[in-house]
PDB file of N, CA and C in Angstrom:
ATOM      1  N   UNK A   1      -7.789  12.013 -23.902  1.00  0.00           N
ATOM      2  CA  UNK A   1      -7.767  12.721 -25.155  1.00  0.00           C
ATOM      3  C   UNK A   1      -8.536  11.927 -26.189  1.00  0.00           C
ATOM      4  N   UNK A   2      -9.254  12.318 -27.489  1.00  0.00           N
ATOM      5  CA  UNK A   2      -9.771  11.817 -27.930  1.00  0.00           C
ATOM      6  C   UNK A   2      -9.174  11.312 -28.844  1.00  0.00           C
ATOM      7  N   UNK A   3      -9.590  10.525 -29.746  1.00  0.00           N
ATOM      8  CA  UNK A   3      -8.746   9.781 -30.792  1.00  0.00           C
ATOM      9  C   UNK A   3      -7.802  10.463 -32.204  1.00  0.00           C
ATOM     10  N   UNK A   4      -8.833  11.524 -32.148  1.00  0.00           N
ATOM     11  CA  UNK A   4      -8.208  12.334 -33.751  1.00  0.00           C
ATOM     12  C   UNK A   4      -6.925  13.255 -32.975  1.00  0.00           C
ATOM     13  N   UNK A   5      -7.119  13.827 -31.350  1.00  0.00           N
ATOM     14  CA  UNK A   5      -6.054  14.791 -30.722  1.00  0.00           C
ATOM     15  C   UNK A   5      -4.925  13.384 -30.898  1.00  0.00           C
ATOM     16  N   UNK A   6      -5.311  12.153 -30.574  1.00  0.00           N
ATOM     17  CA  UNK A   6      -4.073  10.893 -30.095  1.00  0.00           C
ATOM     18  C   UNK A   6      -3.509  10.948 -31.313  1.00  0.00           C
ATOM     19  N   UNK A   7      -4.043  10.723 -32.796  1.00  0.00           N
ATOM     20  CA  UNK A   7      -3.739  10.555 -33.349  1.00  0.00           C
ATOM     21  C   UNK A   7      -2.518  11.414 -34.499  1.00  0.00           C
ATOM     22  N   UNK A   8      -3.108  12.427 -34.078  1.00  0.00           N
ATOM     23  CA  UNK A   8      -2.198  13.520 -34.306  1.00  0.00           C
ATOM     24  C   UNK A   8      -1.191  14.046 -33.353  1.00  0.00           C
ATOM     25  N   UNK A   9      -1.241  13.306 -32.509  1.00  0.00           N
ATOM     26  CA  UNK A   9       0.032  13.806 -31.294  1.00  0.00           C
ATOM     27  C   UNK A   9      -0.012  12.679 -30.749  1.00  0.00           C
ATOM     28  N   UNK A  10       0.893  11.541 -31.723  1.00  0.00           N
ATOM     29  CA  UNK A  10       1.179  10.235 -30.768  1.00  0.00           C
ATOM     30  C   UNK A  10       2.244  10.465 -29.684  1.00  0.00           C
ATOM     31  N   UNK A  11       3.319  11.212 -30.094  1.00  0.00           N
ATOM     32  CA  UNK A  11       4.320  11.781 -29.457  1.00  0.00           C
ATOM     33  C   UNK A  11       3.676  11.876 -28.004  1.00  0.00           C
ATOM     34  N   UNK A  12       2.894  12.745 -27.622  1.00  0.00           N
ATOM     35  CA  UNK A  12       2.086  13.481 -26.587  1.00  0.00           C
ATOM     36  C   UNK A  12       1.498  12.277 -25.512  1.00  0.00           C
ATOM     37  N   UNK A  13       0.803  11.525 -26.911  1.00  0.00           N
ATOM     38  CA  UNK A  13      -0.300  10.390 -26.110  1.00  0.00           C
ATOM     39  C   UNK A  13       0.625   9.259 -25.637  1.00  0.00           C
ATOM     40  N   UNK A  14       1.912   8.845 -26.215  1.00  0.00           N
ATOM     41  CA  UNK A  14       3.116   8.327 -25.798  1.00  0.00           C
ATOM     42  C   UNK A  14       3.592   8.353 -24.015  1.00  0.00           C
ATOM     43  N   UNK A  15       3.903  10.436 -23.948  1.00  0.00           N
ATOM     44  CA  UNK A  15       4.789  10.877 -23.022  1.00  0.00           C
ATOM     45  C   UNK A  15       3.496  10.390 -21.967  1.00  0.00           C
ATOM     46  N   UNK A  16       2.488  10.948 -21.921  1.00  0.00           N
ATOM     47  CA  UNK A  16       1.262  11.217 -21.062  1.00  0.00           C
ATOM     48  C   UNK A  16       1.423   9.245 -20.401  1.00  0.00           C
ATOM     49  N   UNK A  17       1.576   8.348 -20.992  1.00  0.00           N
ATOM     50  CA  UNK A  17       1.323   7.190 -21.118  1.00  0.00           C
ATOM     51  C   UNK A  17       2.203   6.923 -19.653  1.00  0.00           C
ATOM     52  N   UNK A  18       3.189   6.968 -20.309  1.00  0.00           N
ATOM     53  CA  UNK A  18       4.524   6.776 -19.904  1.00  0.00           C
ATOM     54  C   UNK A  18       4.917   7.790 -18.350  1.00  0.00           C
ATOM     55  N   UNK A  19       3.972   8.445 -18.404  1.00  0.00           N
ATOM     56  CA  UNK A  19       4.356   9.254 -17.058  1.00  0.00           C
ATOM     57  C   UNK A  19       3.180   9.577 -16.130  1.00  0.00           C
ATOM     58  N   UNK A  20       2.610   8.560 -16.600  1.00  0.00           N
ATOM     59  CA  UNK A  20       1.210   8.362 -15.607  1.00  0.00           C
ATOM     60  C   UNK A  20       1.102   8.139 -14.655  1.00  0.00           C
ATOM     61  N   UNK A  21       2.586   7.172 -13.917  1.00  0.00           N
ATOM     62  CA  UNK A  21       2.582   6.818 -12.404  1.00  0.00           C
ATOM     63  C   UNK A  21       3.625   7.752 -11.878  1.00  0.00           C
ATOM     64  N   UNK A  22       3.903   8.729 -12.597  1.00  0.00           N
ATOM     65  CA  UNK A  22       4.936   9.802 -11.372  1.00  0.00           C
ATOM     66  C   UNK A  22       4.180  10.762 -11.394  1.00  0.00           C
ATOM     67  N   UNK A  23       4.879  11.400 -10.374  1.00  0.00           N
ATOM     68  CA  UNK A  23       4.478  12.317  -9.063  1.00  0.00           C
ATOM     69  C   UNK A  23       4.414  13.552  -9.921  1.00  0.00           C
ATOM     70  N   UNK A  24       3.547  14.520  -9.897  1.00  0.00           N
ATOM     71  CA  UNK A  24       3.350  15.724 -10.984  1.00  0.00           C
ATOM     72  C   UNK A  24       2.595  16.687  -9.707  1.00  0.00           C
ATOM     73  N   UNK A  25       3.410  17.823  -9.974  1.00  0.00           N
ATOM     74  CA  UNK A  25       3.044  18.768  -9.001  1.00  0.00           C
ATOM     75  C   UNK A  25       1.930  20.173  -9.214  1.00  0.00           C
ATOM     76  N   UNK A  26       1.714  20.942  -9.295  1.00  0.00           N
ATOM     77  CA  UNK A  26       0.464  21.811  -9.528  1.00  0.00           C
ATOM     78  C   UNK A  26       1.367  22.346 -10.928  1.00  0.00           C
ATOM     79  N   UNK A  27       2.507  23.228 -10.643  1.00  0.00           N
ATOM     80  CA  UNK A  27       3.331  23.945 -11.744  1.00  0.00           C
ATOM     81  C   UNK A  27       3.169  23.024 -12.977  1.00  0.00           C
ATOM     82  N   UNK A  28       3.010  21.334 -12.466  1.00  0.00           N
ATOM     83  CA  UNK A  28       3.403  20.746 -14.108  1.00  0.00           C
ATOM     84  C   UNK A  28       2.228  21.287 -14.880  1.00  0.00           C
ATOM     85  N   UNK A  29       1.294  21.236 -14.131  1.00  0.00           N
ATOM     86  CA  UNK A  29       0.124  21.779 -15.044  1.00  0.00           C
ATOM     87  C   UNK A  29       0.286  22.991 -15.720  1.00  0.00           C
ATOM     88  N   UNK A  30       0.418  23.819 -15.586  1.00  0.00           N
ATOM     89  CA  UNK A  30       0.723  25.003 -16.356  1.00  0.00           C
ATOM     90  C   UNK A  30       1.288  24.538 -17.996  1.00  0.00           C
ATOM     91  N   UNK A  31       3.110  24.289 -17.372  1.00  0.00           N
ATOM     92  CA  UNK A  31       3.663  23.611 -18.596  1.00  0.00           C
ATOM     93  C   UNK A  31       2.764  22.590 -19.069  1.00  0.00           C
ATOM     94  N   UNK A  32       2.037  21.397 -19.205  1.00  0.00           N
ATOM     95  CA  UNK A  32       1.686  20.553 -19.553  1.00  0.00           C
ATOM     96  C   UNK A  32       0.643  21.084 -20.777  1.00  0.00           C
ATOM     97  N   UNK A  33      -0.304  21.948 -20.292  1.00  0.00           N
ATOM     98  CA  UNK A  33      -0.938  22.579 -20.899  1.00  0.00           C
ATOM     99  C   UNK A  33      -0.821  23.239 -22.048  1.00  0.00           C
ATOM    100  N   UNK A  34       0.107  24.133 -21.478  1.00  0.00           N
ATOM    101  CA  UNK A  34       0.853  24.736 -22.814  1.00  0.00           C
ATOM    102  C   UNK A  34       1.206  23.460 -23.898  1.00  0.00           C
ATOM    103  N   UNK A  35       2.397  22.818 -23.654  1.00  0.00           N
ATOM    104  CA  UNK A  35       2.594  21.533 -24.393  1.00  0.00           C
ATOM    105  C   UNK A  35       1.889  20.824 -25.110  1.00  0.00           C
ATOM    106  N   UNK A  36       0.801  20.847 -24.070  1.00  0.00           N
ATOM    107  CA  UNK A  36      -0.680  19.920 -25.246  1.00  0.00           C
ATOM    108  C   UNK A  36      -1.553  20.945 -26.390  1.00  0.00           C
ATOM    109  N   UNK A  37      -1.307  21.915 -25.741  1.00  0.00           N
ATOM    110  CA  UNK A  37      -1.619  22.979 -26.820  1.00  0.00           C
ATOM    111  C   UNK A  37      -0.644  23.727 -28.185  1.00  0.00           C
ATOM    112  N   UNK A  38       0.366  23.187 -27.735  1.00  0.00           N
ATOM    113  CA  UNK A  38       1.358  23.302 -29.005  1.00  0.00           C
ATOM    114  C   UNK A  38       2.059  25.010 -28.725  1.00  0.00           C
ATOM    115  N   UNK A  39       1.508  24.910 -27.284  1.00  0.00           N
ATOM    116  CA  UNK A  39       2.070  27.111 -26.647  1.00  0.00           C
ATOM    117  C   UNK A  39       3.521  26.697 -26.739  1.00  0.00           C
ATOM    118  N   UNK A  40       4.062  27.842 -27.215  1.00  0.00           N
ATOM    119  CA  UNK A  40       5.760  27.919 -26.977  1.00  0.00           C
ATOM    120  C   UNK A  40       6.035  29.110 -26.339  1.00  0.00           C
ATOM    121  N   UNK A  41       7.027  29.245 -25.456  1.00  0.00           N
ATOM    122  CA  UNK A  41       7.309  30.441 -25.207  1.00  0.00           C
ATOM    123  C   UNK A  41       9.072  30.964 -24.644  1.00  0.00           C
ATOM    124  N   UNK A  42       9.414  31.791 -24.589  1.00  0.00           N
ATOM    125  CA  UNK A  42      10.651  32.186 -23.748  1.00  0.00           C
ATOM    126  C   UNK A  42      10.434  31.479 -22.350  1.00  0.00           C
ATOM    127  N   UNK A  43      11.311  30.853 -21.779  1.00  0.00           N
ATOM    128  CA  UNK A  43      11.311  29.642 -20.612  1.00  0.00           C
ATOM    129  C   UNK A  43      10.604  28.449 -20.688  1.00  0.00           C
ATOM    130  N   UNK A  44       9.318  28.211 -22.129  1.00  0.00           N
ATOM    131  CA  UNK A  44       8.981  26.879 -22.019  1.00  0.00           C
ATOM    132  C   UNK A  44       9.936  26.093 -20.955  1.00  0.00           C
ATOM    133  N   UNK A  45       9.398  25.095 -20.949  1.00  0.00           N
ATOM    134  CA  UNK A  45      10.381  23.559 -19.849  1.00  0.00           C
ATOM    135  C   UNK A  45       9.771  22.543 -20.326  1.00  0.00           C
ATOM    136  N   UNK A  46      10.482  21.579 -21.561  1.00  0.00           N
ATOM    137  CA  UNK A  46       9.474  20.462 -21.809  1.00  0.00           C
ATOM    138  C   UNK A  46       9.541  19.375 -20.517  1.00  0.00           C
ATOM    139  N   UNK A  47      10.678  19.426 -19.366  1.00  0.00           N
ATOM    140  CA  UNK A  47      10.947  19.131 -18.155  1.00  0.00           C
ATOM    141  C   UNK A  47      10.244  18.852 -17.581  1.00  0.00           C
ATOM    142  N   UNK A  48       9.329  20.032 -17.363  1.00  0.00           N
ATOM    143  CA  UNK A  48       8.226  20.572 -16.790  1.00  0.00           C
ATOM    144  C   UNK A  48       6.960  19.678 -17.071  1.00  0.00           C
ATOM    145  N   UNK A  49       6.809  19.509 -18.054  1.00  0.00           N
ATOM    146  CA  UNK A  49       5.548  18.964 -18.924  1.00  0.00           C
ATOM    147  C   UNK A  49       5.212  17.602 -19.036  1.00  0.00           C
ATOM    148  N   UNK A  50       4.209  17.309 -18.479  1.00  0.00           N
ATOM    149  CA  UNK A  50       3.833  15.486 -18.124  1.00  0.00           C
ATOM    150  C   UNK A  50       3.750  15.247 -19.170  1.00  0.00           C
ATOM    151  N   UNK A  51       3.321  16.001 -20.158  1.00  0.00           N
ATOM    152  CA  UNK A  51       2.575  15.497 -22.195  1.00  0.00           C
ATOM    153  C   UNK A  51       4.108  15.556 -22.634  1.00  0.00           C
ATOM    154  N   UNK A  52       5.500  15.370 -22.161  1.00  0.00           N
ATOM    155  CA  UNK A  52       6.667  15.083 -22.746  1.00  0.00           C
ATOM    156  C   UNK A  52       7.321  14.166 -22.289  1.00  0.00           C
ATOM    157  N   UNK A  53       8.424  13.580 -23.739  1.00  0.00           N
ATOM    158  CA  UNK A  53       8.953  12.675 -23.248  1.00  0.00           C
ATOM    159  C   UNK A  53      10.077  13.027 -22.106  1.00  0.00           C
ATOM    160  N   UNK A  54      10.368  14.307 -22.285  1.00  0.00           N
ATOM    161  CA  UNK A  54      11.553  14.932 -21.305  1.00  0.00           C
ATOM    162  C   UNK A  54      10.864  15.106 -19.875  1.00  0.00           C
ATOM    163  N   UNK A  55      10.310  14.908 -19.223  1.00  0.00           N
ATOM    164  CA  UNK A  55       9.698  15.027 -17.884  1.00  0.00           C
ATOM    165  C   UNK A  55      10.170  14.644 -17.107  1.00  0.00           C
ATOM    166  N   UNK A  56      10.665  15.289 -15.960  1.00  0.00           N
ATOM    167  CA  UNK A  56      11.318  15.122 -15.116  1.00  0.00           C
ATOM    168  C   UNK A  56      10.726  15.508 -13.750  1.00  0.00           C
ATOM    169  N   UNK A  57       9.781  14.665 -12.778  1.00  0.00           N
ATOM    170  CA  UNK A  57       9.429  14.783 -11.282  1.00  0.00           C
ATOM    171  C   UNK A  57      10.716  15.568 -10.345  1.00  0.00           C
ATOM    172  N   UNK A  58       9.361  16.776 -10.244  1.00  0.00           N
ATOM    173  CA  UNK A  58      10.565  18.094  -9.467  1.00  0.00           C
ATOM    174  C   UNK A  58      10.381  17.045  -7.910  1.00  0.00           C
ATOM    175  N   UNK A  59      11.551  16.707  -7.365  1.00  0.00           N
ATOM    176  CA  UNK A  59      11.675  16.342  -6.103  1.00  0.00           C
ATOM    177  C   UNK A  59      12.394  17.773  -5.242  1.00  0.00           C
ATOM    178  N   UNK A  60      12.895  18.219  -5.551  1.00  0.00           N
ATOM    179  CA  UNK A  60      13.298  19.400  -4.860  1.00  0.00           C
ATOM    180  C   UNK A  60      12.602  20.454  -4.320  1.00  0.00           C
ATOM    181  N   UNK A  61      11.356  20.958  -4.396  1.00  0.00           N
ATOM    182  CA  UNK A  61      10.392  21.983  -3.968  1.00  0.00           C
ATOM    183  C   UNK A  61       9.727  20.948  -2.917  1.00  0.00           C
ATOM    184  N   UNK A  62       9.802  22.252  -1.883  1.00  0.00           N
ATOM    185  CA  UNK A  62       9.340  21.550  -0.651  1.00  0.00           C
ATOM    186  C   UNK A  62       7.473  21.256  -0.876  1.00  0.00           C
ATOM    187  N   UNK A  63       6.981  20.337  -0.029  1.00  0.00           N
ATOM    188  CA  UNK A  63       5.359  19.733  -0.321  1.00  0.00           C
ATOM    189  C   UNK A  63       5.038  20.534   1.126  1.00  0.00           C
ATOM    190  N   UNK A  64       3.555  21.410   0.757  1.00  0.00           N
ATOM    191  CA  UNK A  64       3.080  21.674   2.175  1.00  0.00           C
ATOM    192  C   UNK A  64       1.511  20.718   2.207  1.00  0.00           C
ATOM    193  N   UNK A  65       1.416  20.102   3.370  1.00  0.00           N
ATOM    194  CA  UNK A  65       0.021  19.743   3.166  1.00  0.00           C
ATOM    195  C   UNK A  65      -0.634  19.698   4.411  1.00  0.00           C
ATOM    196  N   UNK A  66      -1.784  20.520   4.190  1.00  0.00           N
ATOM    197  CA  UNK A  66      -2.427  21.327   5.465  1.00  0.00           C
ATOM    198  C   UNK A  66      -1.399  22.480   5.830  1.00  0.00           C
ATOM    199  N   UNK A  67      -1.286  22.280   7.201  1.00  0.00           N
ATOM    200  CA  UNK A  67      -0.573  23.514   6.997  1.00  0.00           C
ATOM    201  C   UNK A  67       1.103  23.277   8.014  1.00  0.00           C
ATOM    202  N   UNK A  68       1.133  22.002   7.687  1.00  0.00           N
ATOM    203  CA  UNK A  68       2.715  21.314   7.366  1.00  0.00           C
ATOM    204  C   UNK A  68       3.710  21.705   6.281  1.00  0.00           C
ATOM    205  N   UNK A  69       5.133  21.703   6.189  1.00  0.00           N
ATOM    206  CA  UNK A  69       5.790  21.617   5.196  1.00  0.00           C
ATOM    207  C   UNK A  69       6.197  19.820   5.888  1.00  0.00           C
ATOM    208  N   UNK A  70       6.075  19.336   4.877  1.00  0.00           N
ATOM    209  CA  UNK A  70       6.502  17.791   4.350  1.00  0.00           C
ATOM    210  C   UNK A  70       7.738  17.545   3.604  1.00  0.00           C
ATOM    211  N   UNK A  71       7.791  16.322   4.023  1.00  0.00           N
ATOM    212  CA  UNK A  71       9.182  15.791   2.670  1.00  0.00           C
ATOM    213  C   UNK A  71       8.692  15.223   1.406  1.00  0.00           C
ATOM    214  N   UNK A  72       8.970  15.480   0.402  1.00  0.00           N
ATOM    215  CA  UNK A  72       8.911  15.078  -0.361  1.00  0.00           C
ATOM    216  C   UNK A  72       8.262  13.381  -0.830  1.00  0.00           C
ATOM    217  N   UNK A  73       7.246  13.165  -1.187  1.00  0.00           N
ATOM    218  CA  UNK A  73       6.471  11.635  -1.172  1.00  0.00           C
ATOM    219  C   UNK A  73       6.353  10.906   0.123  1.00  0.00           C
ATOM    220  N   UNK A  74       5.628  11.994   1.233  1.00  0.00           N
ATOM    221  CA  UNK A  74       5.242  11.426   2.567  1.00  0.00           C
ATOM    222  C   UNK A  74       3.500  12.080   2.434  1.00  0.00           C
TER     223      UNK A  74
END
């Protein structure tokens, strides 16, 4: 992000900081987005959202990769 977005959303440039080494799944993007864009909506999830301090790594949704279902951080 650039300096005038950091500066005006230390909050943001904070969470993003701070949740740089966990595991973020395709969905966070959605929420995240929204979040950095200041979108609100009926079901927001700041949960959801890597740009928050509330973020919480969904471990529960199964990982497929290729055309495996996986466990979770394998």
């Amino acid at each position: 992000m650039n300096a005038a977005y950091r500066s005006a959303h230390a909050d943001k440039a904070r969470a993003i900081a701070q949740n740089a080494g966990k595991e973020i799944r395709s969905h966070n993007l959605f929420y995240s987005m929204g979040d950095l864009m200041s979108i609100r909506w009926p079901g927001e999830s700041p949960a959801e959202s890597f740009a928050s301090a509330d973020f919480v790594p969904d471990s529960n949704t199964p990982v497929i990769a290729g055309d495996k279902l996986v466990a979770f951080g394998n």
